[in-house]
N, C-alpha and C. Protein backbone atom coordinates (compact mmCIF):
# COMPACT_ATOMS: atom_id res chain seq x y z
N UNK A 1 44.01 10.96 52.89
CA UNK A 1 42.58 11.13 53.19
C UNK A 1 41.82 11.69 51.98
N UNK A 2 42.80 13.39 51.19
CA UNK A 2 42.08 13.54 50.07
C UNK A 2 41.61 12.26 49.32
N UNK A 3 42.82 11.33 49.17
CA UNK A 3 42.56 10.30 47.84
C UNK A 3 41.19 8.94 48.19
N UNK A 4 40.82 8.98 49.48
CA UNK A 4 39.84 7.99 50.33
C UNK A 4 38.32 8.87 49.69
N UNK A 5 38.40 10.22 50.24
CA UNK A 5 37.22 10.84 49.76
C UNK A 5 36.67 10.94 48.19
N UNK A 6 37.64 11.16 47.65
CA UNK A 6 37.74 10.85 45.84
C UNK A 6 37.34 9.62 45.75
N UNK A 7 37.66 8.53 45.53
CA UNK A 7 37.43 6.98 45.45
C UNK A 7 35.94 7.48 46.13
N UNK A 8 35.55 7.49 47.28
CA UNK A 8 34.14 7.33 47.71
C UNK A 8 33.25 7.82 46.79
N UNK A 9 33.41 9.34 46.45
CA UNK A 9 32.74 10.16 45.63
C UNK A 9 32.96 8.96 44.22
N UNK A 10 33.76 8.61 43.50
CA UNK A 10 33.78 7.71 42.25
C UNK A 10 32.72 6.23 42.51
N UNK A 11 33.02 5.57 43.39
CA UNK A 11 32.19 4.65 43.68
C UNK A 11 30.31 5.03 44.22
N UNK A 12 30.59 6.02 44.43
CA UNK A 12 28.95 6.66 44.59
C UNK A 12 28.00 6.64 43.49
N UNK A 13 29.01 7.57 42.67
CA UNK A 13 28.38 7.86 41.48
C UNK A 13 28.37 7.01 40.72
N UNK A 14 29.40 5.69 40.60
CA UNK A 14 28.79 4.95 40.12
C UNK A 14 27.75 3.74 40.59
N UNK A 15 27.52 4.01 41.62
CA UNK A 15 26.56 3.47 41.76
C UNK A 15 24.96 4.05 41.30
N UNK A 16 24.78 5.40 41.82
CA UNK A 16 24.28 6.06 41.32
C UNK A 16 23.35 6.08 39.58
N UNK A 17 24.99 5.60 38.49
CA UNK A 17 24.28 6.14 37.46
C UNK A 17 24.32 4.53 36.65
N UNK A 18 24.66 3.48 37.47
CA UNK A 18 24.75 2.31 37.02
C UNK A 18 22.99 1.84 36.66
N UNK A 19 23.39 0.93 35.51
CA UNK A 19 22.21 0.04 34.72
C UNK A 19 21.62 -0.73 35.72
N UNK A 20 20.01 -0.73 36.05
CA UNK A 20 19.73 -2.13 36.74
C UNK A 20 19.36 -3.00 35.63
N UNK A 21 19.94 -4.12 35.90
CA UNK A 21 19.46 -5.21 34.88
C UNK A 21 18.02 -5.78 35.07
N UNK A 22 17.64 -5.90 34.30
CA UNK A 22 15.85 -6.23 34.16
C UNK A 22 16.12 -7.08 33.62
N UNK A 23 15.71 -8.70 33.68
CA UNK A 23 14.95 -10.12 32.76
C UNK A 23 13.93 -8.91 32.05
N UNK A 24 14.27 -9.69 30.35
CA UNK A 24 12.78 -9.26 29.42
C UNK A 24 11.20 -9.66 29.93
N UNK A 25 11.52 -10.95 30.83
CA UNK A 25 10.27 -11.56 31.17
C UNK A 25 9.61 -10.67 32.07
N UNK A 26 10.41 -9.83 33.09
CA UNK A 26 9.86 -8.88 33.92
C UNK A 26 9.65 -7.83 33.74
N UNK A 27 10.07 -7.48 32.79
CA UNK A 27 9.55 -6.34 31.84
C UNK A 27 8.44 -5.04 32.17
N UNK A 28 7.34 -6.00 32.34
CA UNK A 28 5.90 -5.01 32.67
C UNK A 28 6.13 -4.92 34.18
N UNK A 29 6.37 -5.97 35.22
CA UNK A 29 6.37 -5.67 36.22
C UNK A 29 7.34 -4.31 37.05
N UNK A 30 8.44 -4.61 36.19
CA UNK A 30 9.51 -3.38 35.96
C UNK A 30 8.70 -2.19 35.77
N UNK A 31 8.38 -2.15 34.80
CA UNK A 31 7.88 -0.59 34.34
C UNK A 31 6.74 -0.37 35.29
N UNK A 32 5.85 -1.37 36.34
CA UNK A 32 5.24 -0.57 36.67
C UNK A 32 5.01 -0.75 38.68
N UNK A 33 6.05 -1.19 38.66
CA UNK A 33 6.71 -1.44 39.83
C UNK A 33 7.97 -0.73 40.48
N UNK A 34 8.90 -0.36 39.38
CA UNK A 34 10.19 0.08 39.74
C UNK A 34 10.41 0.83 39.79
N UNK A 35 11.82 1.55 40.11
CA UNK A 35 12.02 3.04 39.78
C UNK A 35 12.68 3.25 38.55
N UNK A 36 11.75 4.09 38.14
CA UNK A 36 11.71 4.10 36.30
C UNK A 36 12.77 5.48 36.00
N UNK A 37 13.02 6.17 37.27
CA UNK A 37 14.38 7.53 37.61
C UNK A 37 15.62 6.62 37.29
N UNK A 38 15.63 5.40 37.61
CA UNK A 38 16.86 5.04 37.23
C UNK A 38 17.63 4.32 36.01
N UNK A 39 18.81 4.32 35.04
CA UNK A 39 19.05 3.84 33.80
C UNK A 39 18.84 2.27 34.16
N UNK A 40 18.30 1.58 33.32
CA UNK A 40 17.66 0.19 33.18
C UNK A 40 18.52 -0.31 32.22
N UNK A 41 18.23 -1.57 32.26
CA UNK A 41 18.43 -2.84 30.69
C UNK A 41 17.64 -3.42 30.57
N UNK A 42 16.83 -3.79 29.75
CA UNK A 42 15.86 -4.88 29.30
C UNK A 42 16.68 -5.77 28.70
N UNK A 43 17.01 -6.57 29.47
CA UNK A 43 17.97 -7.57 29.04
C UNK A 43 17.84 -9.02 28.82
N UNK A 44 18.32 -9.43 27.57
CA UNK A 44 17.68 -11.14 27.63
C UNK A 44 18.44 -11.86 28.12
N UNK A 45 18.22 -11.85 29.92
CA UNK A 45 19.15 -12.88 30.54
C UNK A 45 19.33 -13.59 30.38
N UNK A 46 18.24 -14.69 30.33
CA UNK A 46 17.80 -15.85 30.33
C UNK A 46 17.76 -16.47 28.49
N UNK A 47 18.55 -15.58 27.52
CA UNK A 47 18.23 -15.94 26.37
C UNK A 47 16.69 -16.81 25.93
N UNK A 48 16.04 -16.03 26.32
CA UNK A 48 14.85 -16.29 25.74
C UNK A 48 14.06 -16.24 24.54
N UNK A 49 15.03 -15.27 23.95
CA UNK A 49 14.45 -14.56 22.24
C UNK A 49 15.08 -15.73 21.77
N UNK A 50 16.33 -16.53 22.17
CA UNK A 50 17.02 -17.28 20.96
C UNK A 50 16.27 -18.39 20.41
N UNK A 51 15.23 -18.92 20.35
CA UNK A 51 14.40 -20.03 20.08
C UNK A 51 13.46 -19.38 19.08
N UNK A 52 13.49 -17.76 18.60
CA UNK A 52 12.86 -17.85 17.63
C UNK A 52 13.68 -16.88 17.04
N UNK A 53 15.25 -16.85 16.88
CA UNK A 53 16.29 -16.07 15.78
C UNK A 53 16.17 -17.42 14.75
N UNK A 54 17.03 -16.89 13.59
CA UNK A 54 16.92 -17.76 12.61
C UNK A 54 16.03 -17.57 11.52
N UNK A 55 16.09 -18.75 10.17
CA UNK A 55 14.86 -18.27 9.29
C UNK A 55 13.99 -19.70 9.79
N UNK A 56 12.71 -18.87 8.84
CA UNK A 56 11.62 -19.76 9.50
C UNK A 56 10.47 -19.61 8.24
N UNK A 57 9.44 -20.36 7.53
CA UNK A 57 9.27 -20.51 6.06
C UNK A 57 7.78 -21.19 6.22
N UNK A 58 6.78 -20.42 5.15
CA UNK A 58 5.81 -21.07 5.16
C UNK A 58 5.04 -21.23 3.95
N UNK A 59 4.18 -21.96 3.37
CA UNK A 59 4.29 -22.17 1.58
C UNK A 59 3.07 -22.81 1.91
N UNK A 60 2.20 -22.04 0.73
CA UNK A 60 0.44 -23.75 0.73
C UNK A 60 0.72 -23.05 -0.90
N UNK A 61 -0.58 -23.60 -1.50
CA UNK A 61 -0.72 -23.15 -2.95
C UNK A 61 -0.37 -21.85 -3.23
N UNK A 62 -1.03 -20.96 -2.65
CA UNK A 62 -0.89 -19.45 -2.94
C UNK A 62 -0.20 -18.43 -2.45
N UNK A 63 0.17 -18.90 -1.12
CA UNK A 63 1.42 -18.14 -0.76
C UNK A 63 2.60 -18.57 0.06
N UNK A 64 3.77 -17.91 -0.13
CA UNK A 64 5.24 -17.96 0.77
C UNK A 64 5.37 -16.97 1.50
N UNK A 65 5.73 -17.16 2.68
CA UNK A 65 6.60 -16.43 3.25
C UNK A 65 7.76 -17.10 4.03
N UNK A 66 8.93 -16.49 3.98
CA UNK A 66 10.32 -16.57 4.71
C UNK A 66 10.86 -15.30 5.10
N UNK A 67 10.93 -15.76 6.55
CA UNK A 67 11.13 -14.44 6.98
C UNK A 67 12.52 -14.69 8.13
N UNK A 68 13.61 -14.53 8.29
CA UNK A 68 14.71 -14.16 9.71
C UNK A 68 14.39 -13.33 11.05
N UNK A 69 14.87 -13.79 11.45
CA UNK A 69 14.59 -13.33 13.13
C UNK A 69 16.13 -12.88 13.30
N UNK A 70 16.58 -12.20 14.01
CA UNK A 70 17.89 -12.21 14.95
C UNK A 70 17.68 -11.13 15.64
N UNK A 71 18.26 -11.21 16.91
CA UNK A 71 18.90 -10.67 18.13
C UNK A 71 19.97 -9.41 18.04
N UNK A 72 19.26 -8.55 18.46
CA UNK A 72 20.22 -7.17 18.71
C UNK A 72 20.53 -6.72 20.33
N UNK A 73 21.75 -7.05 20.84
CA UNK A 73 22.00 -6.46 22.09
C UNK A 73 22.07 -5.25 22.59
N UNK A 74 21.97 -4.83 23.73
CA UNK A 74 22.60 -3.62 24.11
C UNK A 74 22.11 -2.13 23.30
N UNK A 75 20.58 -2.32 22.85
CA UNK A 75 20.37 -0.94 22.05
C UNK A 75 20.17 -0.08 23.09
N UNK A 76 20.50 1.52 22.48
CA UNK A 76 20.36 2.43 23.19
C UNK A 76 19.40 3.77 22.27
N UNK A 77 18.71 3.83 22.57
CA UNK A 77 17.50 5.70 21.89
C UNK A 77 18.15 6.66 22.51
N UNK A 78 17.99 7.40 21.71
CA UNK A 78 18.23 9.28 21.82
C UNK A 78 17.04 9.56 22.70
N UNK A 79 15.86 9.20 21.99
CA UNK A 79 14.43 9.60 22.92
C UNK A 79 13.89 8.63 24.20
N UNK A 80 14.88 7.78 24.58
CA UNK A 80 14.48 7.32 25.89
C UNK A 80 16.13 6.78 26.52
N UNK A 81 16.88 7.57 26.67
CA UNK A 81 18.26 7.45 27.46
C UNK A 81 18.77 6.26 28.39
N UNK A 82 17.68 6.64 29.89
CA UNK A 82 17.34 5.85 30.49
C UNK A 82 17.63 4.01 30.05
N UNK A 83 17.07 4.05 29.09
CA UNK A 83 16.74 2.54 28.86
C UNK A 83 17.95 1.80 27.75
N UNK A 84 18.09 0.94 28.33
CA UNK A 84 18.72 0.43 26.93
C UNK A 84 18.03 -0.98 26.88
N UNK A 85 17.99 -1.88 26.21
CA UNK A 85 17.47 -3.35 25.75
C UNK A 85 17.97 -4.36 24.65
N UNK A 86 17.55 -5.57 24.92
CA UNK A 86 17.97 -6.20 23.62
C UNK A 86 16.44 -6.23 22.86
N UNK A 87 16.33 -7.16 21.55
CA UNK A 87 14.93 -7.36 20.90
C UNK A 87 15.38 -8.01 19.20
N UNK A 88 14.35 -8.77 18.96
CA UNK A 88 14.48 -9.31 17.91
C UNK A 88 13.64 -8.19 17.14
N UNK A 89 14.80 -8.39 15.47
CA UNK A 89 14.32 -7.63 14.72
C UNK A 89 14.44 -8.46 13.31
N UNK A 90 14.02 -8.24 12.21
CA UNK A 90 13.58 -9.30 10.92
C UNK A 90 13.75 -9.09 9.76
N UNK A 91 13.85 -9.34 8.76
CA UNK A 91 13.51 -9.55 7.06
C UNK A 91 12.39 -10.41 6.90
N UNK A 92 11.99 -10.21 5.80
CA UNK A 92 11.14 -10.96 5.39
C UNK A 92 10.82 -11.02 3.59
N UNK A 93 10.56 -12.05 2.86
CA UNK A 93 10.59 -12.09 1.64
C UNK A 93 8.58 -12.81 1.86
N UNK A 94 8.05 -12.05 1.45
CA UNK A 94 6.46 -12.36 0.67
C UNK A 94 6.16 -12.91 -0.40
N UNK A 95 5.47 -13.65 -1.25
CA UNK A 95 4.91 -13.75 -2.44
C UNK A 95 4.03 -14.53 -2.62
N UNK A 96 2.50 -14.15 -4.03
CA UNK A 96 1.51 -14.67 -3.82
C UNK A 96 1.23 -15.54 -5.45
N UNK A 97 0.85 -16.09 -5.19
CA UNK A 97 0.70 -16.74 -7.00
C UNK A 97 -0.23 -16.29 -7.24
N UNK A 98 -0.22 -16.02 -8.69
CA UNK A 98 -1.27 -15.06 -9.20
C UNK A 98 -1.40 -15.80 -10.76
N UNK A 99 -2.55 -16.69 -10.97
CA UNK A 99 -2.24 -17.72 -11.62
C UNK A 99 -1.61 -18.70 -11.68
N UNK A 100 -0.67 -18.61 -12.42
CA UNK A 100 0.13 -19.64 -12.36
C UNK A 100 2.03 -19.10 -11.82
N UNK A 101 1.81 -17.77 -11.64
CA UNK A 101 3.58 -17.47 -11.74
C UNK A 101 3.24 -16.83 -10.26
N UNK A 102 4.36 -16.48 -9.49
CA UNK A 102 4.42 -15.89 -8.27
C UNK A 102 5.20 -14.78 -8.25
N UNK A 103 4.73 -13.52 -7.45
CA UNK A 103 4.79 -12.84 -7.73
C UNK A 103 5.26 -11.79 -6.26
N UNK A 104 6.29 -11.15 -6.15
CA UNK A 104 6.65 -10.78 -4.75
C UNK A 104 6.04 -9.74 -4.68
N UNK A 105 5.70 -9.91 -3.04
CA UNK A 105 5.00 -8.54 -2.78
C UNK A 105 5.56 -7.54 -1.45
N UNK A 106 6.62 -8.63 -0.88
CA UNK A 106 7.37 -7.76 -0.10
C UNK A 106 9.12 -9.04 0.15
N UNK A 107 9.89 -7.55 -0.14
CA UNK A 107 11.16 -8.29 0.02
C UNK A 107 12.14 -6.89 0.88
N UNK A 108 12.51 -7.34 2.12
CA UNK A 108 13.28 -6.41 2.93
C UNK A 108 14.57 -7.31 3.08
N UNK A 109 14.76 -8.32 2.39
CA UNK A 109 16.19 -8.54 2.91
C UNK A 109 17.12 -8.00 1.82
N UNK A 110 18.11 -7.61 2.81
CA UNK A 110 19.35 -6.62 2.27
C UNK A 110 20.32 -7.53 1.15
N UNK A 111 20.63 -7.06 0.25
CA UNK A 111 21.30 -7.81 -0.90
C UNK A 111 22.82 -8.55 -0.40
N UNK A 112 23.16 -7.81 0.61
CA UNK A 112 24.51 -8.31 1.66
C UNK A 112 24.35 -7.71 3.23
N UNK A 113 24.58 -8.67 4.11
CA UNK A 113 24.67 -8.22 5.61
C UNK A 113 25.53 -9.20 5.69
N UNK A 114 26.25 -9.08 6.60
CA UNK A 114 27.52 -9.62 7.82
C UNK A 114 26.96 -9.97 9.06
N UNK A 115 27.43 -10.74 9.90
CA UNK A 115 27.34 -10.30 11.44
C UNK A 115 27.49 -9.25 11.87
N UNK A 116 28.54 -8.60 12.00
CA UNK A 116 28.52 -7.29 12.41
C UNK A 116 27.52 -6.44 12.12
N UNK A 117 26.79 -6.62 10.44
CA UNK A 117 25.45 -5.54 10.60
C UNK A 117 24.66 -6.24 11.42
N UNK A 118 24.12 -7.41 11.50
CA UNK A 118 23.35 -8.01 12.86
C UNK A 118 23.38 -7.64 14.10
N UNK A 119 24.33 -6.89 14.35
CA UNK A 119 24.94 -6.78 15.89
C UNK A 119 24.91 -5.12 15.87
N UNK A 120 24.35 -4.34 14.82
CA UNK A 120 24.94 -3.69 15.03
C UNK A 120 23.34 -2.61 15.31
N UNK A 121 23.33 -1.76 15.98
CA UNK A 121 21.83 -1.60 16.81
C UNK A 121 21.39 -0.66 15.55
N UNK A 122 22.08 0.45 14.29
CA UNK A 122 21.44 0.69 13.50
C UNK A 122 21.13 0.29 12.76
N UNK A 123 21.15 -0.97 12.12
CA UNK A 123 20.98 -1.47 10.96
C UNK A 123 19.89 -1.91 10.78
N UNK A 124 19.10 -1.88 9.59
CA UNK A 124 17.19 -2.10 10.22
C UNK A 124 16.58 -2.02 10.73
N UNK A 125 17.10 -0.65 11.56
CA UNK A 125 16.05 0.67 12.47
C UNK A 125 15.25 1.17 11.84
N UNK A 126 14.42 0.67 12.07
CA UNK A 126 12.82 1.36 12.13
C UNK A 126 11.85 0.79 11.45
N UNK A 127 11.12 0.57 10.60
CA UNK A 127 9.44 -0.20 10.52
C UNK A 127 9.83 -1.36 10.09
N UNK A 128 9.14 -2.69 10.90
CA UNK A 128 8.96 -3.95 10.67
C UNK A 128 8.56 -4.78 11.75
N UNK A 129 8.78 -5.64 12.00
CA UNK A 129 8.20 -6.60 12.69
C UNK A 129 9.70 -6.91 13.87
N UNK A 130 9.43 -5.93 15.04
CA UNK A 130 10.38 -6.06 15.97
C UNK A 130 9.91 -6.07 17.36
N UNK A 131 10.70 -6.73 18.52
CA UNK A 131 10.13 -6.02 19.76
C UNK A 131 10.63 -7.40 20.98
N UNK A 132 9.99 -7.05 21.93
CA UNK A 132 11.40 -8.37 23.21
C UNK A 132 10.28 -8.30 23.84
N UNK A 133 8.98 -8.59 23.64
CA UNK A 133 7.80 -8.99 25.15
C UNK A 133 7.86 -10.32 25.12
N UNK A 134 8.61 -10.93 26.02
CA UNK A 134 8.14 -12.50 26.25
C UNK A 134 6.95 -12.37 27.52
N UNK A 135 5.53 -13.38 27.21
CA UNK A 135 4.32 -13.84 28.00
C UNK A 135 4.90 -13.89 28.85
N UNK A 136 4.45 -13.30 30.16
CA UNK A 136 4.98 -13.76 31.68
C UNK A 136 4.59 -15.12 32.21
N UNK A 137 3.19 -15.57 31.22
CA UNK A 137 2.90 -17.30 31.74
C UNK A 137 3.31 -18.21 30.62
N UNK A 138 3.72 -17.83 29.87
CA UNK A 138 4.36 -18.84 28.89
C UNK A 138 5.29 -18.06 28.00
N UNK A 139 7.09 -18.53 28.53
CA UNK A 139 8.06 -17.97 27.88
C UNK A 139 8.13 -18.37 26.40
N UNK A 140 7.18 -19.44 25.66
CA UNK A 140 7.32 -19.70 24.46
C UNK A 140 6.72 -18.77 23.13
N UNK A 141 5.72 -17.78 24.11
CA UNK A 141 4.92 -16.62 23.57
C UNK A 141 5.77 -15.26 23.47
N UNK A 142 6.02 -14.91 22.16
CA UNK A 142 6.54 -13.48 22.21
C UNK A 142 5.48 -12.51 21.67
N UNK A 143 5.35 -11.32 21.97
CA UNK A 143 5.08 -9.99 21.61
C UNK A 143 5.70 -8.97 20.83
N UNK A 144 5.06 -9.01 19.49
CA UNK A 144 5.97 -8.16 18.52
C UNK A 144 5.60 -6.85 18.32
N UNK A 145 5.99 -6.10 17.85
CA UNK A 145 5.44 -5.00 16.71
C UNK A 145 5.46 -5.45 15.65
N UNK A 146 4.20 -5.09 15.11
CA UNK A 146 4.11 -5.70 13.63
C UNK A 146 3.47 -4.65 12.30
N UNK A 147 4.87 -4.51 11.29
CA UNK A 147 4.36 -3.59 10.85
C UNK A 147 4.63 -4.33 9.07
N UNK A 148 3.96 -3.90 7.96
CA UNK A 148 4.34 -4.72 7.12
C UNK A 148 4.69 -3.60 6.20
N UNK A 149 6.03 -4.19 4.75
CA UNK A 149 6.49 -2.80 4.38
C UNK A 149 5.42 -2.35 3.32
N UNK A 150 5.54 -0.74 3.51
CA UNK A 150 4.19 0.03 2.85
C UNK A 150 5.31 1.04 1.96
N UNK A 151 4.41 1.81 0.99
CA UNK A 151 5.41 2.57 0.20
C UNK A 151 5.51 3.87 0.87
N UNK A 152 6.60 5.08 0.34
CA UNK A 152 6.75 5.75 0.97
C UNK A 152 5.57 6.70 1.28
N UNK A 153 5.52 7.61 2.09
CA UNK A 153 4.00 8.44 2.44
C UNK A 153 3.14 7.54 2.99
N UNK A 154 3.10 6.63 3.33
CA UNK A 154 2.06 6.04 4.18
C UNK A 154 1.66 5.67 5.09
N UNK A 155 0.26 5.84 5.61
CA UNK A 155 0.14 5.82 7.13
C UNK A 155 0.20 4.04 7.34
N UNK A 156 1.30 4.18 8.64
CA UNK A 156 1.47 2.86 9.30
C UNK A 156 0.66 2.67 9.96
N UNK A 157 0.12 1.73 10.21
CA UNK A 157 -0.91 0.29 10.70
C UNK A 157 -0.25 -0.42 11.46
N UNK A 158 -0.40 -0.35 13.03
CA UNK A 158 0.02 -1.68 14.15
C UNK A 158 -1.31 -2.56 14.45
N UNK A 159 -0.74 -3.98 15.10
CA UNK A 159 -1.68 -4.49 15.32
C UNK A 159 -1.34 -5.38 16.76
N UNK A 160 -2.10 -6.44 17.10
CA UNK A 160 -1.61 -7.37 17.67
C UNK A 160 -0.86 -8.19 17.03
N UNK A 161 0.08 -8.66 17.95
CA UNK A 161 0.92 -9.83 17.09
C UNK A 161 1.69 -10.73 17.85
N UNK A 162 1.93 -11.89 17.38
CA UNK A 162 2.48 -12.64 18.64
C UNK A 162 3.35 -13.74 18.14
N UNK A 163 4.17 -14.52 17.97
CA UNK A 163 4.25 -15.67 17.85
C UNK A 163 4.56 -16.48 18.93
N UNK A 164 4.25 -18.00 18.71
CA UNK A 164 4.26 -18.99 19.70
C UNK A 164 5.06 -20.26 19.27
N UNK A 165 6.37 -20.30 19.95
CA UNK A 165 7.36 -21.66 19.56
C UNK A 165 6.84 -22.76 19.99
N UNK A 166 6.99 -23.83 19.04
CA UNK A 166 6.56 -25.05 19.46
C UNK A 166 7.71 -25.98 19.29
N UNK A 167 8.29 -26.78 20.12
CA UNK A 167 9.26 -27.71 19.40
C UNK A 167 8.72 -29.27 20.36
N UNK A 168 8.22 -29.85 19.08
CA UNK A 168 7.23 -31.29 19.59
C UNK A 168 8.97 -32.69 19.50
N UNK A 169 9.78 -32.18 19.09
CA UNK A 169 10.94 -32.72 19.01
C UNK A 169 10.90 -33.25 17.43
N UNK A 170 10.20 -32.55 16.33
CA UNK A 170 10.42 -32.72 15.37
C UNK A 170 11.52 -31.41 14.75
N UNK A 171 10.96 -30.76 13.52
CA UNK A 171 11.29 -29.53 13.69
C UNK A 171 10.81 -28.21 14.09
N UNK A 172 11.69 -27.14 14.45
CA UNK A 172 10.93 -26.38 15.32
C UNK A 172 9.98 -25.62 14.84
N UNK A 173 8.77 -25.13 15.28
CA UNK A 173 8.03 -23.96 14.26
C UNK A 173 7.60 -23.07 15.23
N UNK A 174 7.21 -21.95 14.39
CA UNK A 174 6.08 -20.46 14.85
C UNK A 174 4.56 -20.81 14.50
N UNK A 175 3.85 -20.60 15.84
CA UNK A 175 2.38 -20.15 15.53
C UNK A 175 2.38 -18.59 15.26
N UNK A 176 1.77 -18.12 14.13
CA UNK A 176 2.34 -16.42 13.46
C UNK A 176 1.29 -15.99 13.66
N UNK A 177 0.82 -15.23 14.66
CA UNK A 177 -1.04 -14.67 14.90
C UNK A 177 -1.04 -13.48 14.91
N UNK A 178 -1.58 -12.79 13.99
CA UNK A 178 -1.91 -11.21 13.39
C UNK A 178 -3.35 -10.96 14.14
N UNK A 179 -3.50 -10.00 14.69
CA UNK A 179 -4.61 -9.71 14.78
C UNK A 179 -5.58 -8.42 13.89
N UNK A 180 -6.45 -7.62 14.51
CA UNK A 180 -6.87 -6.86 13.73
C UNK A 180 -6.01 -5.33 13.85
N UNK A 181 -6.14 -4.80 12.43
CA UNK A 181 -5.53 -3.39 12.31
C UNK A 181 -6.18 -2.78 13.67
N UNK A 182 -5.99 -1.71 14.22
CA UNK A 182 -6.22 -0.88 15.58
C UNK A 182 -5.45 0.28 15.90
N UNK A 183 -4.25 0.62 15.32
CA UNK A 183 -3.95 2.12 15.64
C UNK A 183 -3.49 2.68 14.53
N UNK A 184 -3.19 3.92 13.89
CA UNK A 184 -2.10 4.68 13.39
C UNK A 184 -0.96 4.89 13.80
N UNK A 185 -0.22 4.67 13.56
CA UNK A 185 1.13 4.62 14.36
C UNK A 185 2.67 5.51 13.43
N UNK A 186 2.02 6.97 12.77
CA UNK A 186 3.10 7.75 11.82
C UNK A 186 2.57 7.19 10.94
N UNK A 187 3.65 8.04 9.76
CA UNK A 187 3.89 7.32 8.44
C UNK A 187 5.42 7.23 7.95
N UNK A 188 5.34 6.51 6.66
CA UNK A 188 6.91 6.29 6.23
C UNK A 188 7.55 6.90 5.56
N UNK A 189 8.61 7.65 5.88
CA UNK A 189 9.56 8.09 5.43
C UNK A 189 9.29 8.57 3.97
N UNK A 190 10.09 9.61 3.79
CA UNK A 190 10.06 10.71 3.83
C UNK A 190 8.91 11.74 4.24
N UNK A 191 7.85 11.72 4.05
CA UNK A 191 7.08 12.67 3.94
C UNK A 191 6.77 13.34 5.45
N UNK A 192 6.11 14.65 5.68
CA UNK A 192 5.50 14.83 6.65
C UNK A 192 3.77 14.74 6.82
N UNK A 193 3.33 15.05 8.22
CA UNK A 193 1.84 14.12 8.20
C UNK A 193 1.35 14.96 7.38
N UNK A 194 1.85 16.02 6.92
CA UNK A 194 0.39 16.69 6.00
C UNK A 194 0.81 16.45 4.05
N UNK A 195 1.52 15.11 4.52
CA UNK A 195 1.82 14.61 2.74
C UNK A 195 1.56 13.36 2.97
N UNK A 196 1.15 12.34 3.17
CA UNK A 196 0.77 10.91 3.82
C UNK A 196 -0.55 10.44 2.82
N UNK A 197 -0.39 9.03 2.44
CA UNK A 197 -1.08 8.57 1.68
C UNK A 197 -2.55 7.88 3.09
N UNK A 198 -3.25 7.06 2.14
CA UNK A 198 -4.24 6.47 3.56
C UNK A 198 -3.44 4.94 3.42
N UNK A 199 -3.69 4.34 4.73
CA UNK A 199 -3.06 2.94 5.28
C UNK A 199 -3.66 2.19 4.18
N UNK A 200 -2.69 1.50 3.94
CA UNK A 200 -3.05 0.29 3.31
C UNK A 200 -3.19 -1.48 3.75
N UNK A 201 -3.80 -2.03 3.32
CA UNK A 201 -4.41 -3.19 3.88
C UNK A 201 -3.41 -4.50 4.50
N UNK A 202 -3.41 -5.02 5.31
CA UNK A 202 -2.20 -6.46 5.45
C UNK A 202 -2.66 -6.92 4.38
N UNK A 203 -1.11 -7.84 3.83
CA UNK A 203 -1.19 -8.94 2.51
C UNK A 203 -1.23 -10.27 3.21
N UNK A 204 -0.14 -10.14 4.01
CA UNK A 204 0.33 -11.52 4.84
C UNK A 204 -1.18 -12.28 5.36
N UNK A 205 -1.07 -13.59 5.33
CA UNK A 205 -2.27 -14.34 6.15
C UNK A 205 -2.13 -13.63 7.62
N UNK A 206 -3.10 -14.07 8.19
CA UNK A 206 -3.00 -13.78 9.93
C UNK A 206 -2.51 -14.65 10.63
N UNK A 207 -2.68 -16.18 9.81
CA UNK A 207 -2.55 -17.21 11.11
C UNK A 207 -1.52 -18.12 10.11
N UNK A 208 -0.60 -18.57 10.51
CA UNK A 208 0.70 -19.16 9.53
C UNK A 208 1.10 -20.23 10.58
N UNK A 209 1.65 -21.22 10.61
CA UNK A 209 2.70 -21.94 11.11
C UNK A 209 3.93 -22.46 10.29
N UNK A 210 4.69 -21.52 10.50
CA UNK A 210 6.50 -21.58 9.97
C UNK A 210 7.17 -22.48 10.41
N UNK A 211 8.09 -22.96 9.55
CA UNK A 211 8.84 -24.36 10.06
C UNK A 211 10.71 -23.61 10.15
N UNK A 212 10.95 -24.15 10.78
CA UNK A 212 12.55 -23.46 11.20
C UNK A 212 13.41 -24.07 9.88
N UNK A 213 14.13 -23.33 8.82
CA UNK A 213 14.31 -23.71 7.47
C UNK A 213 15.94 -24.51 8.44
């Protein structure tokens, strides 16, 4: 009988302290529908992020950008326990011609990564262009954070941001839509707020369509 009551008490608690799985798509309805007391997943059931992992490339006269997408599972924060999620996170290589030669103005990809750093939830933690909102009326619309790299001491700049997959059955692309600067959001590393430079301006166009390289 002791060993019946034990097992009950084990199966309680785990029920208790078990993950509910959340679709990314339900996301908002989750947070403002559910019980938010209990540990969650924002989880990409339905692999929905995978249609825009990968690199993806855009070029007219004056400027490039190529930038990667990939998929991080199963992250977990110190400052929100509760939750864990997946979310696409990025590199990106910039450059603008300036005359006749071109000239980079932002390069975050790492000189070597593996899969395993891909997979691995610290690796390119913290400012860039990350985040798992898929549109609840059109799963082809994601919701990013969008941050572009600034030097150290400086106040970060979020905005709207979105991209939109299109695949017409040629090759696949991103509609890349920036909107306007709108919050402070910290600054970068190292400094504290009372050493912080002032925000500096987006380089990137606002409106791009990337072709899947």
């Amino acid at each position: 009988m002791r060993n019946f009551w034990v097992l009950l008490l084990i199966l309680f608690c785990n029920f208790i302290y078990s993950q509910k799985i959340v679709p990314l798509e339900e996301k908002y309805e989750y947070v403002y529908t559910g019980d938010m007391s209990m540990p969650y997943y924002l989880k990409d059931v339905n692999n929905l992020l995978d249609k825009f992992t990968g690199e993806w490339e855009f070029t007219d006269a004056t400027h490039y950008l190529k930038i990667k997408f990939y998929k991080i599972e199963g992250i977990n924060e110190s400052y929100r326990p509760k939750v864990t999620y997946d979310e696409i996170r990025s590199f990106i290589l910039y450059k603008e011609k300036v005359g006749s030669t071109w000239t980079t103005i932002y390069d975050t990809y790492p000189s070597t990564y593996t899969i395993a750093d891909l997979n691995n939830q610290n690796f390119n933690d913290g400012y860039g262009i990350n985040g798992n909102s898929i549109d609840t009326r059109d799963i082809n619309k994601l919701y990013l954070n969008y941050y572009e790299p600034i030097p150290p001491c400086t106040v970060m700049i979020t905005t709207a941001f979105n991209l939109t997959y299109i695949n017409t059955g040629l090759t696949p692309q991103l509609q890349w839509n920036v909107g306007n600067k709108y919050v402070a959001s910290g600054n970068t590393k190292p400094c504290s707020s009372s050493t912080i430079n002032p925000p500096q301006a987006f380089k990137i166009p606002n409106q791009l369509t990337l072709t899947k390289l």
